[in-house]
C-alpha atoms as a PDB file:
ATOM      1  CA  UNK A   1      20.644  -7.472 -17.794  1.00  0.00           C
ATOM      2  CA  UNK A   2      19.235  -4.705 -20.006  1.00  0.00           C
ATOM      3  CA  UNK A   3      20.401  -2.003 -17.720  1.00  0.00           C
ATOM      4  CA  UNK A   4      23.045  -0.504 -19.124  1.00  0.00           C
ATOM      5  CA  UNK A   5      21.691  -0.572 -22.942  1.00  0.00           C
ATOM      6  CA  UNK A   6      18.734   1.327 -22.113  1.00  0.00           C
ATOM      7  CA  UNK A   7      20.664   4.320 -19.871  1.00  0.00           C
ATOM      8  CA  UNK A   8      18.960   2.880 -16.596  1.00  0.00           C
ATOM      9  CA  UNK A   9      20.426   3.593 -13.409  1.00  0.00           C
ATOM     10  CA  UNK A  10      18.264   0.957 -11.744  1.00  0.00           C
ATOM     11  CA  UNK A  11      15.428  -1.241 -12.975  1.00  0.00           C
ATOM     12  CA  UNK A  12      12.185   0.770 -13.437  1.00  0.00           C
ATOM     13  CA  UNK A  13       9.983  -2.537 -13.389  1.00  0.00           C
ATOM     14  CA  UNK A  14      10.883  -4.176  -9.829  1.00  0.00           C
ATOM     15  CA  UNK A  15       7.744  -5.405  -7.489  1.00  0.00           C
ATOM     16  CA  UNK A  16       8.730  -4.037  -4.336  1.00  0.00           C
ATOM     17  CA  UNK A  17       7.179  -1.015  -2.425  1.00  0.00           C
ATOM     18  CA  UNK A  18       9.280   1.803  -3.010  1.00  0.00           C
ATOM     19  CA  UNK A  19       7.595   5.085  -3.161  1.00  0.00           C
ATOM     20  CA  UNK A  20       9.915   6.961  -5.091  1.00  0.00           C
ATOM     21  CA  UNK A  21       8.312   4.836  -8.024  1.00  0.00           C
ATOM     22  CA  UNK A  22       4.530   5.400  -6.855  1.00  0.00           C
ATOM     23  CA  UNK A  23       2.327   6.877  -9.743  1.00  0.00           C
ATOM     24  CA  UNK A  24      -0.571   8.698  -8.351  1.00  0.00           C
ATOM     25  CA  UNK A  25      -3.926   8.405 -10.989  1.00  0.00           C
ATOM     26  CA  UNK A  26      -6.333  10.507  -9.658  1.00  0.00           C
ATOM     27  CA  UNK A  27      -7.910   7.652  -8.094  1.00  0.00           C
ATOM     28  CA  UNK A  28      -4.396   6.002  -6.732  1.00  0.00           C
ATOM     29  CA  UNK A  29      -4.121  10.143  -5.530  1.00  0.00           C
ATOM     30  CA  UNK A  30      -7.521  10.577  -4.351  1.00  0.00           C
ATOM     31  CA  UNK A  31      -7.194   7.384  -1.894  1.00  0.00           C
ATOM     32  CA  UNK A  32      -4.211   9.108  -0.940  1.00  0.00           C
ATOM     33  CA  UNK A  33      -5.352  12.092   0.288  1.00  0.00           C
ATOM     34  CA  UNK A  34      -8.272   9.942   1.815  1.00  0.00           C
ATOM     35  CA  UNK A  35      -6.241   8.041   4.202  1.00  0.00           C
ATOM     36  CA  UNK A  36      -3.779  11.081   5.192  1.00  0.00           C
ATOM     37  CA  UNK A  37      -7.351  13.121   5.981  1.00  0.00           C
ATOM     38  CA  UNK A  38      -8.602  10.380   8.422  1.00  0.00           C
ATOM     39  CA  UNK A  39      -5.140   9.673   9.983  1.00  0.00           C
ATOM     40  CA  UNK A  40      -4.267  14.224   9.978  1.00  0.00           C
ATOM     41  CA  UNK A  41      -8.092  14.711  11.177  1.00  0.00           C
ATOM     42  CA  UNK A  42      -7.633  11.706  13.595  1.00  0.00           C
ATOM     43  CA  UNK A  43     -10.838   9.837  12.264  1.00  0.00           C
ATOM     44  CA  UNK A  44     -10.206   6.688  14.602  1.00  0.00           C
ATOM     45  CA  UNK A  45     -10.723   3.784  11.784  1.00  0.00           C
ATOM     46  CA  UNK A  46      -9.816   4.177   8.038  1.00  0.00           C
ATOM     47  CA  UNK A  47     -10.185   1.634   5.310  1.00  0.00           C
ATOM     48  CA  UNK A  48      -8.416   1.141   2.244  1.00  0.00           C
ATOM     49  CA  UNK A  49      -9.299  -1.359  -0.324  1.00  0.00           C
ATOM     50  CA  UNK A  50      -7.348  -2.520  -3.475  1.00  0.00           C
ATOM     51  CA  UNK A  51      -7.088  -5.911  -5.529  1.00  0.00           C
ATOM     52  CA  UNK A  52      -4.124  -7.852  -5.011  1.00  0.00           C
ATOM     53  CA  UNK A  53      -1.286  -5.774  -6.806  1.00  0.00           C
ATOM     54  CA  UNK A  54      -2.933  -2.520  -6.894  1.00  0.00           C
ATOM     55  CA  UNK A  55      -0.339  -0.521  -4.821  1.00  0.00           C
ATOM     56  CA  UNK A  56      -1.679  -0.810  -1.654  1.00  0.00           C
ATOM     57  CA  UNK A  57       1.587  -1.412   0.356  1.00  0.00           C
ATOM     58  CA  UNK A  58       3.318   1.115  -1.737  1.00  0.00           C
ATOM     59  CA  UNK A  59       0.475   3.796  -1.061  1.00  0.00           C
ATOM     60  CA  UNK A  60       0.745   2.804   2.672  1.00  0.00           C
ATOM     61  CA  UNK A  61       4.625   3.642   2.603  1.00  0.00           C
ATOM     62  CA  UNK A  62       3.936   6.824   0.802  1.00  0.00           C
ATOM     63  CA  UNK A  63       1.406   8.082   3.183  1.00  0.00           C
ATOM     64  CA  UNK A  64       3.858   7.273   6.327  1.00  0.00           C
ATOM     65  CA  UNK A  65       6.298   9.437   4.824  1.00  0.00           C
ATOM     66  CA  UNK A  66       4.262  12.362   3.402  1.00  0.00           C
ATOM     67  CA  UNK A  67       2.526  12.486   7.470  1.00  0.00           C
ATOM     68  CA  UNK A  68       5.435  11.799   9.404  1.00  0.00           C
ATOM     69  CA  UNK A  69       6.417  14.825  10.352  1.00  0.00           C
ATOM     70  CA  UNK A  70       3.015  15.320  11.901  1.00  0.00           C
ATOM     71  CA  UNK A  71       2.334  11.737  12.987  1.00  0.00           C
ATOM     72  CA  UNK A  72       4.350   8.925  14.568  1.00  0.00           C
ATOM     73  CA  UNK A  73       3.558   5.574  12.957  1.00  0.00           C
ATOM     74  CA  UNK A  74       3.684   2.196  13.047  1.00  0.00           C
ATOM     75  CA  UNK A  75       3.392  -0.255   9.912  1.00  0.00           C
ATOM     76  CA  UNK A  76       2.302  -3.595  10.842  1.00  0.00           C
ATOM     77  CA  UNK A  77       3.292  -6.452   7.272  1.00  0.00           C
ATOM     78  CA  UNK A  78       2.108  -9.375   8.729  1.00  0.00           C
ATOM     79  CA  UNK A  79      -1.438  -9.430  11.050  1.00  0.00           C
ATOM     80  CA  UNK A  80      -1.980 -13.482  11.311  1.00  0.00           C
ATOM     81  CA  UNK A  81      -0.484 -13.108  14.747  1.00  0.00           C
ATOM     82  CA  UNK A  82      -1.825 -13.365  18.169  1.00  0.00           C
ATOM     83  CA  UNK A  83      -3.472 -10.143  19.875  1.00  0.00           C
ATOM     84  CA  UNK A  84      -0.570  -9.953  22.040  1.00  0.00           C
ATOM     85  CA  UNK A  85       2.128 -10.000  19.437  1.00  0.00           C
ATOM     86  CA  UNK A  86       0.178  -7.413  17.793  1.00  0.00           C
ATOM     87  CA  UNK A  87       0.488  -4.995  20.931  1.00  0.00           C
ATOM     88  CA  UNK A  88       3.973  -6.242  20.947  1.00  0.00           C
ATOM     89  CA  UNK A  89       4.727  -5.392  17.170  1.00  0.00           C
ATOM     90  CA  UNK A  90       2.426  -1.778  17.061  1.00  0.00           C
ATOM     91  CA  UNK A  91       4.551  -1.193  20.574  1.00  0.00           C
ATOM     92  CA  UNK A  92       7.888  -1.896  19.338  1.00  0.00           C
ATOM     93  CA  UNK A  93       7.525  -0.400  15.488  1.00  0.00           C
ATOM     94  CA  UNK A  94       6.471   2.748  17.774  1.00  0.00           C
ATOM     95  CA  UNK A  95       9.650   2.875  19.347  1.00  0.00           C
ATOM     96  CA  UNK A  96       8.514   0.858  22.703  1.00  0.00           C
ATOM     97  CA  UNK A  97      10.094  -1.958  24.232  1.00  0.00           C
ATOM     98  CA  UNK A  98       6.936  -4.109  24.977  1.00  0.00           C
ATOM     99  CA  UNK A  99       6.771  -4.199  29.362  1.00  0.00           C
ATOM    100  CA  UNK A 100       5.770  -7.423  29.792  1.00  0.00           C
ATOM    101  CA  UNK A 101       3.544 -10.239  27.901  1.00  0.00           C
ATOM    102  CA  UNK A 102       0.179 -10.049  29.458  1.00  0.00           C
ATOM    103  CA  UNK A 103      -2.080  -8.169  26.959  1.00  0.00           C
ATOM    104  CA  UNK A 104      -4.095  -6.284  29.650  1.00  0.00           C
ATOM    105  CA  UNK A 105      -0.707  -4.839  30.684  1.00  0.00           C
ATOM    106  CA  UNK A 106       0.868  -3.908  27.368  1.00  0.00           C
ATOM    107  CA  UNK A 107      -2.669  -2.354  26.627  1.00  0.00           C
ATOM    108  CA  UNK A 108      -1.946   0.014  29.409  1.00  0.00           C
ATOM    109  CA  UNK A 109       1.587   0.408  28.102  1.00  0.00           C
ATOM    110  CA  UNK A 110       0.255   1.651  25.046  1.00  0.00           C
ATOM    111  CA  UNK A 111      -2.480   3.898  26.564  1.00  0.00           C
ATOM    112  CA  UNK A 112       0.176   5.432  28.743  1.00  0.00           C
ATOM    113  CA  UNK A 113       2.732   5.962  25.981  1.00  0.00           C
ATOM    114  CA  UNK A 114      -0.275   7.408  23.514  1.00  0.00           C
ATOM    115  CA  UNK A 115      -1.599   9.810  26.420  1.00  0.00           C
ATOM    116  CA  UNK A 116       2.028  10.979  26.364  1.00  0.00           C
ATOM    117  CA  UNK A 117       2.057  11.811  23.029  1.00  0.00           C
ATOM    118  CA  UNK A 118      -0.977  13.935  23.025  1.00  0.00           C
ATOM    119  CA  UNK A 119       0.177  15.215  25.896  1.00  0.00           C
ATOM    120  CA  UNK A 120       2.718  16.816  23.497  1.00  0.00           C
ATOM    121  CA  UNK A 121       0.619  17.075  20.562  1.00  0.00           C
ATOM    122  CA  UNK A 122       1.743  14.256  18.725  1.00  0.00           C
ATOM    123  CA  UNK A 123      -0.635  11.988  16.473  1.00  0.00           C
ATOM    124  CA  UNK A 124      -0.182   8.701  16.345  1.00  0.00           C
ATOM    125  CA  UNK A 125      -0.979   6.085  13.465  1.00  0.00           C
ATOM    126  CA  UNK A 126      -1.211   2.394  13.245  1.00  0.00           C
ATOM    127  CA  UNK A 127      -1.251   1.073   9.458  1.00  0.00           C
ATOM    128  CA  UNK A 128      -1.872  -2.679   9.669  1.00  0.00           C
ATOM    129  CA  UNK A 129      -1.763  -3.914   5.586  1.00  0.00           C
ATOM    130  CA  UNK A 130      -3.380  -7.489   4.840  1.00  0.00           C
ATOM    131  CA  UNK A 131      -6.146  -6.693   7.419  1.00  0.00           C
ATOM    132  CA  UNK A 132      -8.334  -9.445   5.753  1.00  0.00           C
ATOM    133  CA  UNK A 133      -6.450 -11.811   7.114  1.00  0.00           C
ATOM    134  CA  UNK A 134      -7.410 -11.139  10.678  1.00  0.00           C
ATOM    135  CA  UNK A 135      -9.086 -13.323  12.395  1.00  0.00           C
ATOM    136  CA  UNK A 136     -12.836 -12.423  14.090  1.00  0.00           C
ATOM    137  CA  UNK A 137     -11.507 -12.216  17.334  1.00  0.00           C
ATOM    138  CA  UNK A 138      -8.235 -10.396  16.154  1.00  0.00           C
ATOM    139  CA  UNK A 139     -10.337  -7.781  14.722  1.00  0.00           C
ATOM    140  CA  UNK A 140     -12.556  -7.156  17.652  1.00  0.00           C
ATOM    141  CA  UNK A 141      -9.301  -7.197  19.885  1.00  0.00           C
ATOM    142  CA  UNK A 142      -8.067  -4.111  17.321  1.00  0.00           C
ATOM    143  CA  UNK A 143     -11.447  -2.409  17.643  1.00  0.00           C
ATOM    144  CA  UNK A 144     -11.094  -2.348  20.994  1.00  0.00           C
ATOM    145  CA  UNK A 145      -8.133  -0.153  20.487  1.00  0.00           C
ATOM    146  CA  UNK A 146     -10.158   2.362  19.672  1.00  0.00           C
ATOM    147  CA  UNK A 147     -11.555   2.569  22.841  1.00  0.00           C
ATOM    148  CA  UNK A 148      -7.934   4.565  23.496  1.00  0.00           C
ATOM    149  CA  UNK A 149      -9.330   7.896  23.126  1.00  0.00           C
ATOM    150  CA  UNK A 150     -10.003  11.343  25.264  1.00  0.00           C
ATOM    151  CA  UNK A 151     -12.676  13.000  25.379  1.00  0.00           C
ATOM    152  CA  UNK A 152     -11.805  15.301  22.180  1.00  0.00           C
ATOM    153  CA  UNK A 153     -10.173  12.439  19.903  1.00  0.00           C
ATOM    154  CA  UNK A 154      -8.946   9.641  19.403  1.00  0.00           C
ATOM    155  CA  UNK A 155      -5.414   8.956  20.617  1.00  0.00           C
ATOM    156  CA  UNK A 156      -4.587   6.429  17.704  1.00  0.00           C
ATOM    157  CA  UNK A 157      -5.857   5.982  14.549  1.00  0.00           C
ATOM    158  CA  UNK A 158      -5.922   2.621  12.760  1.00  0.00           C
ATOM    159  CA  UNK A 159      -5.780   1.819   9.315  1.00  0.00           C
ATOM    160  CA  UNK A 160      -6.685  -1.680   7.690  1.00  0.00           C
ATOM    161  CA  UNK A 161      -5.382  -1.772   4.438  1.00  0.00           C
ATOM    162  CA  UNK A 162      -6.396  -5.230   2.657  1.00  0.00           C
ATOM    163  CA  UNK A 163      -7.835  -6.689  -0.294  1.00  0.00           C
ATOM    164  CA  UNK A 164     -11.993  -6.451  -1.411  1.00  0.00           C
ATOM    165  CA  UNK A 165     -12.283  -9.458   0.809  1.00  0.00           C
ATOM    166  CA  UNK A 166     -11.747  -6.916   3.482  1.00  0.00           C
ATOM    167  CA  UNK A 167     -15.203  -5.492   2.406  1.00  0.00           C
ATOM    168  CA  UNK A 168     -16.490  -8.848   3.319  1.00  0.00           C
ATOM    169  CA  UNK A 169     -14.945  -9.648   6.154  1.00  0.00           C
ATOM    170  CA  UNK A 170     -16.438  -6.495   7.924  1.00  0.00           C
ATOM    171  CA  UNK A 171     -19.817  -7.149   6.632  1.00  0.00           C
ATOM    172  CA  UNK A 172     -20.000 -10.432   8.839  1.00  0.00           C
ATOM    173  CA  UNK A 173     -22.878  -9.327  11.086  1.00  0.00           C
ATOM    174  CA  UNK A 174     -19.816  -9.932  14.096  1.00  0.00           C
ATOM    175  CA  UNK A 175     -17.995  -7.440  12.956  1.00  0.00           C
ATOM    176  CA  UNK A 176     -20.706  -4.662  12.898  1.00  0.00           C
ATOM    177  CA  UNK A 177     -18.887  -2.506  15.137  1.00  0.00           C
ATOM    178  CA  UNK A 178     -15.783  -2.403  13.611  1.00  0.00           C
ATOM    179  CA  UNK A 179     -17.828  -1.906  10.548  1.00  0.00           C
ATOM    180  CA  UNK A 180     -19.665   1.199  12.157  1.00  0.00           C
ATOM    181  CA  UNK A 181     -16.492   3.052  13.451  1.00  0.00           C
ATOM    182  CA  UNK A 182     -14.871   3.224  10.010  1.00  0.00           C
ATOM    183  CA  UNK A 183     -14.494   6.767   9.596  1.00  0.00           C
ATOM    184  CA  UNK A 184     -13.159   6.862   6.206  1.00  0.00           C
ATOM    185  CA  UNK A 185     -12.920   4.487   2.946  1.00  0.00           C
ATOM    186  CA  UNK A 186     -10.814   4.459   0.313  1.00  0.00           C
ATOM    187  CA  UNK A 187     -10.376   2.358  -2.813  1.00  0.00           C
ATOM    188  CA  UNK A 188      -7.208   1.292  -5.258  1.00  0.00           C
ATOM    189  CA  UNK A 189      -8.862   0.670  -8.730  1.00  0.00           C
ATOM    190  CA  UNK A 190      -7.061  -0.385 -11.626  1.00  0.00           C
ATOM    191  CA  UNK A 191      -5.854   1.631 -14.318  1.00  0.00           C
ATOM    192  CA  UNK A 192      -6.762   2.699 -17.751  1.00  0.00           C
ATOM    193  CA  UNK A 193      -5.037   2.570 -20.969  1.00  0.00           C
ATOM    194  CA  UNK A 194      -3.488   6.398 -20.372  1.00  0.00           C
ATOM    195  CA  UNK A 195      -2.981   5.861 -17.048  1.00  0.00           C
ATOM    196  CA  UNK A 196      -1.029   2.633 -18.025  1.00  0.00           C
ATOM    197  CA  UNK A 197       1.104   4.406 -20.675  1.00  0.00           C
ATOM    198  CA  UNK A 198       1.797   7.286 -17.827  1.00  0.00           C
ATOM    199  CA  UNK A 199       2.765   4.803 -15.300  1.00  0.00           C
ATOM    200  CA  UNK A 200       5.380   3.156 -17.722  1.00  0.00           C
ATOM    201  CA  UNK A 201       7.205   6.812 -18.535  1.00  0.00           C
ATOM    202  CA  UNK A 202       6.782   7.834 -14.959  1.00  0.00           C
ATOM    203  CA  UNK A 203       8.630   4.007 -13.649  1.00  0.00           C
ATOM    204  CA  UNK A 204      11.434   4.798 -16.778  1.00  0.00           C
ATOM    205  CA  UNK A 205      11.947   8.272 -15.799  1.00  0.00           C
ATOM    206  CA  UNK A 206      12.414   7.795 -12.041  1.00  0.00           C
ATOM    207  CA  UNK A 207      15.142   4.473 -12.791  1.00  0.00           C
ATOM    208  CA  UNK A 208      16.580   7.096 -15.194  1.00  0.00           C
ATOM    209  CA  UNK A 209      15.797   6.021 -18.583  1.00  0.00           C
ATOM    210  CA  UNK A 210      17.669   7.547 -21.643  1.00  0.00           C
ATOM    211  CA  UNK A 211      15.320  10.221 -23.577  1.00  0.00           C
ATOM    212  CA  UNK A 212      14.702   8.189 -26.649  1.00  0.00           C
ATOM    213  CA  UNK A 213      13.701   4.857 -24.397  1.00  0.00           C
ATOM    214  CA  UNK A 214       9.661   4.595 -24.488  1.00  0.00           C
ATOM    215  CA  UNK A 215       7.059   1.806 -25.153  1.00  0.00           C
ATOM    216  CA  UNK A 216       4.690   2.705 -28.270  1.00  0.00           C
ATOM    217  CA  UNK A 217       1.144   2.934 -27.833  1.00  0.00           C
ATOM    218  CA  UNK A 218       0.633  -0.687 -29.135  1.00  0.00           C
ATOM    219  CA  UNK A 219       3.128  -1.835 -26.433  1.00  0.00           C
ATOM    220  CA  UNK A 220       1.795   0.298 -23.411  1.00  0.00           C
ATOM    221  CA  UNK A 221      -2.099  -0.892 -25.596  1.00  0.00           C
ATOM    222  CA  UNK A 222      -1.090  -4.908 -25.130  1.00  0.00           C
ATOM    223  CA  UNK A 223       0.329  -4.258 -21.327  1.00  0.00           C
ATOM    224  CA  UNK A 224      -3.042  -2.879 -20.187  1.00  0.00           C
ATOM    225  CA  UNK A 225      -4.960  -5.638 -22.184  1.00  0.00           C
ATOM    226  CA  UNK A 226      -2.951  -8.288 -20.637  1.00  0.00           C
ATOM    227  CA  UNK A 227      -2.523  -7.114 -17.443  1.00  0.00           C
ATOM    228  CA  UNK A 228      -5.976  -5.553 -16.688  1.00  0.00           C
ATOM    229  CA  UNK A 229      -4.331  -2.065 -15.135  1.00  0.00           C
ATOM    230  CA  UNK A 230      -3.108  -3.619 -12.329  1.00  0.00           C
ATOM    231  CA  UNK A 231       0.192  -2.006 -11.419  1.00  0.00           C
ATOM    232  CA  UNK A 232       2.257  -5.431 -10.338  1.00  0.00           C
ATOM    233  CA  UNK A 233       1.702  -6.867 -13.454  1.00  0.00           C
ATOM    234  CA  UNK A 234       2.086  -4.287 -15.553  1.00  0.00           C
ATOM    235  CA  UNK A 235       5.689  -4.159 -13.916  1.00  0.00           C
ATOM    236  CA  UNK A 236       5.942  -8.163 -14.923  1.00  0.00           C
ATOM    237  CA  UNK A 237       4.914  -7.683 -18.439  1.00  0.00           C
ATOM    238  CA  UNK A 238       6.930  -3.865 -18.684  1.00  0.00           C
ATOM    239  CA  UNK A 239      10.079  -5.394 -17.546  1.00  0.00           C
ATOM    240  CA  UNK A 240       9.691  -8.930 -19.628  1.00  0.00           C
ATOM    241  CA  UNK A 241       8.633  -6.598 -22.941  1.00  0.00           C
ATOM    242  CA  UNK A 242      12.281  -4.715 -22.051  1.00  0.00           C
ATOM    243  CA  UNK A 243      13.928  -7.691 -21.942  1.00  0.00           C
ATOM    244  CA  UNK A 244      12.289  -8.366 -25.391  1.00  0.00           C
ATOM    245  CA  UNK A 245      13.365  -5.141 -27.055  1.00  0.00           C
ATOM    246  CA  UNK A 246      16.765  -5.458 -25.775  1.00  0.00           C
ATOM    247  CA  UNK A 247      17.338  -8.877 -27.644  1.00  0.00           C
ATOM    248  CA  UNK A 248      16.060  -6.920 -30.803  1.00  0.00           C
ATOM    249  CA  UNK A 249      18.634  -4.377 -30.164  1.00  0.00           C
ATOM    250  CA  UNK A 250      15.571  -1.928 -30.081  1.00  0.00           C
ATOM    251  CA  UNK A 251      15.735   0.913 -27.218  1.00  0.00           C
ATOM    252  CA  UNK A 252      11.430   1.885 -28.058  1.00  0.00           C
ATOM    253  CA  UNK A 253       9.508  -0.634 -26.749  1.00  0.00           C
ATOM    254  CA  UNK A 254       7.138  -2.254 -30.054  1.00  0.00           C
ATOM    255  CA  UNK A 255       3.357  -3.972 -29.552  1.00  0.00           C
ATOM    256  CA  UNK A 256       5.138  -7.365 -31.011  1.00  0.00           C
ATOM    257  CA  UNK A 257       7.505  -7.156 -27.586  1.00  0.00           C
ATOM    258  CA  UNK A 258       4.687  -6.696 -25.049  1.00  0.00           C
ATOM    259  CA  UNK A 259       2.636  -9.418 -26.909  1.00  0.00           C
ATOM    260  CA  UNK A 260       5.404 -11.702 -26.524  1.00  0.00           C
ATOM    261  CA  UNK A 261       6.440 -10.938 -22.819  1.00  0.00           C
ATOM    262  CA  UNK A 262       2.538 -11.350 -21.947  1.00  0.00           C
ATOM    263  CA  UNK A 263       2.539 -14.550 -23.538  1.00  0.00           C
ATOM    264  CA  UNK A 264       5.761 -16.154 -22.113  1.00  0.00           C
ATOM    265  CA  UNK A 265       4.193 -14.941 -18.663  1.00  0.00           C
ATOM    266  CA  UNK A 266       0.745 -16.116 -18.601  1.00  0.00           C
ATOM    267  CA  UNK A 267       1.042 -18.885 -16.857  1.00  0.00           C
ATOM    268  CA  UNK A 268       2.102 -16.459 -13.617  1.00  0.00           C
ATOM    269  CA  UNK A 269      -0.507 -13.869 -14.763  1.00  0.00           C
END
């Protein structure tokens, strides 16, 4: 609606996980480099933790495409599936058309195709996001995956991305070794008030934004008080407070217009 007026070429403020928007704070580029580490270094397990709407998926996305010339890979959206569909979906995003539907045999599927790979060098990667929705027995079937490994390193390396329940979830006495083969943590935190203010320029320069479009401090001020630093509502309140300017015919985004989109979207908040 507002493109146009403000020079955009798309809309800086959307929800979905497209890297070319990522902002790395030196935490958001410190988990990063984490996670590419324990997948490069082939560290077997590697956790990353984030509140909902931290940037985990988007993080996720940018790490498959900063290590995929190294590393084939396999991103796994939805793990509230049976451990069979899970071989299924880690065979097939890896390329693989899943032999047959008995899970000792695709097991051996994928330890054939993996001990192929390394045959030729090639690391492969297994990023499944949402991990704390796994079930108990879901999560012992993937740490059993593990067991996938020669006698210099592991041939795949997992990462469960998921919210701080995550933290929980492995600390269920159960679960102890899963818990014990993570390799490598990393965590999403929210971000501060300059980190906030960076993020918006970085989201308006990347969709384009004419050089004279900006939120003030007291705008970029409210949208980290209201939102709490967390990226995917910052985005919520950013792209309501644009909407707000644009009906005042404004192209600088004021406090009054992020006060106002915060407060028309609290209830979703």
């Amino acid at each position: 609606m507002y493109q146009e007026f403000f020079g955009l070429r798309e809309m800086p403020f959307n929800i979905t996980p497209d890297p070319r928007f990522l902002f790395l704070a030196d935490n958001h580029r410190d988990a990063m480099e984490s996670v590419v580490y324990g997948v490069l270094e082939r560290k077997g397990f590697i956790q990353l933790v984030g509140e909902v709407g931290c940037g985990k998926t988007t993080l996720c996305r940018a790490v498959l495409r900063k290590i995929a010339g190294q590393t084939q890979t396999a991103l796994i959206l939805n793990p509230t599936i049976s451990a069979t569909d899970l071989l299924k979906a880690i065979l097939t995003d890896l390329g693989c058309t899943p032999c047959k539907s008995q899970r000792l045999a695709l097991i051996e599927q994928l330890n054939t195709f993996l001990l192929d790979r390394a045959s030729q060098g090639i690391n492969v990667a297994v990023i499944i996001d949402e991990a704390q929705t796994l079930s108990a027995t879901l999560m012992e079937h993937v740490r059993l995956l593990s067991n996938l490994e020669t006698d210099q390193h592991k041939l795949m390396q997992i990462v469960l991305a998921g919210q701080p329940e995550l933290d929980r979830r492995l600390a269920e006495p159960g679960l102890r070794q899963l818990r014990q083969r993570m390799m490598v943590r990393a965590e999403l935190l929210p971000l501060d008030v300059p980190d906030t203010a960076r993020y918006i320029s970085h989201r308006l320069a990347v969709a384009g934004a004419a050089a004279d479009v900006r939120f003030d401090d007291d705008a970029s001020r409210h949208v980290h008080q209201r939102s709490g630093g967390i990226p995917r509502l910052i985005n919520k309140i950013s792209d309501r407070a644009m909407l707000a300017a644009f009906v005042r015919g404004q192209r600088v985004v004021a406090g009054e217009d992020a006060l106002r989109a915060a407060t028309e979207l609290e209830r979703v908040l």
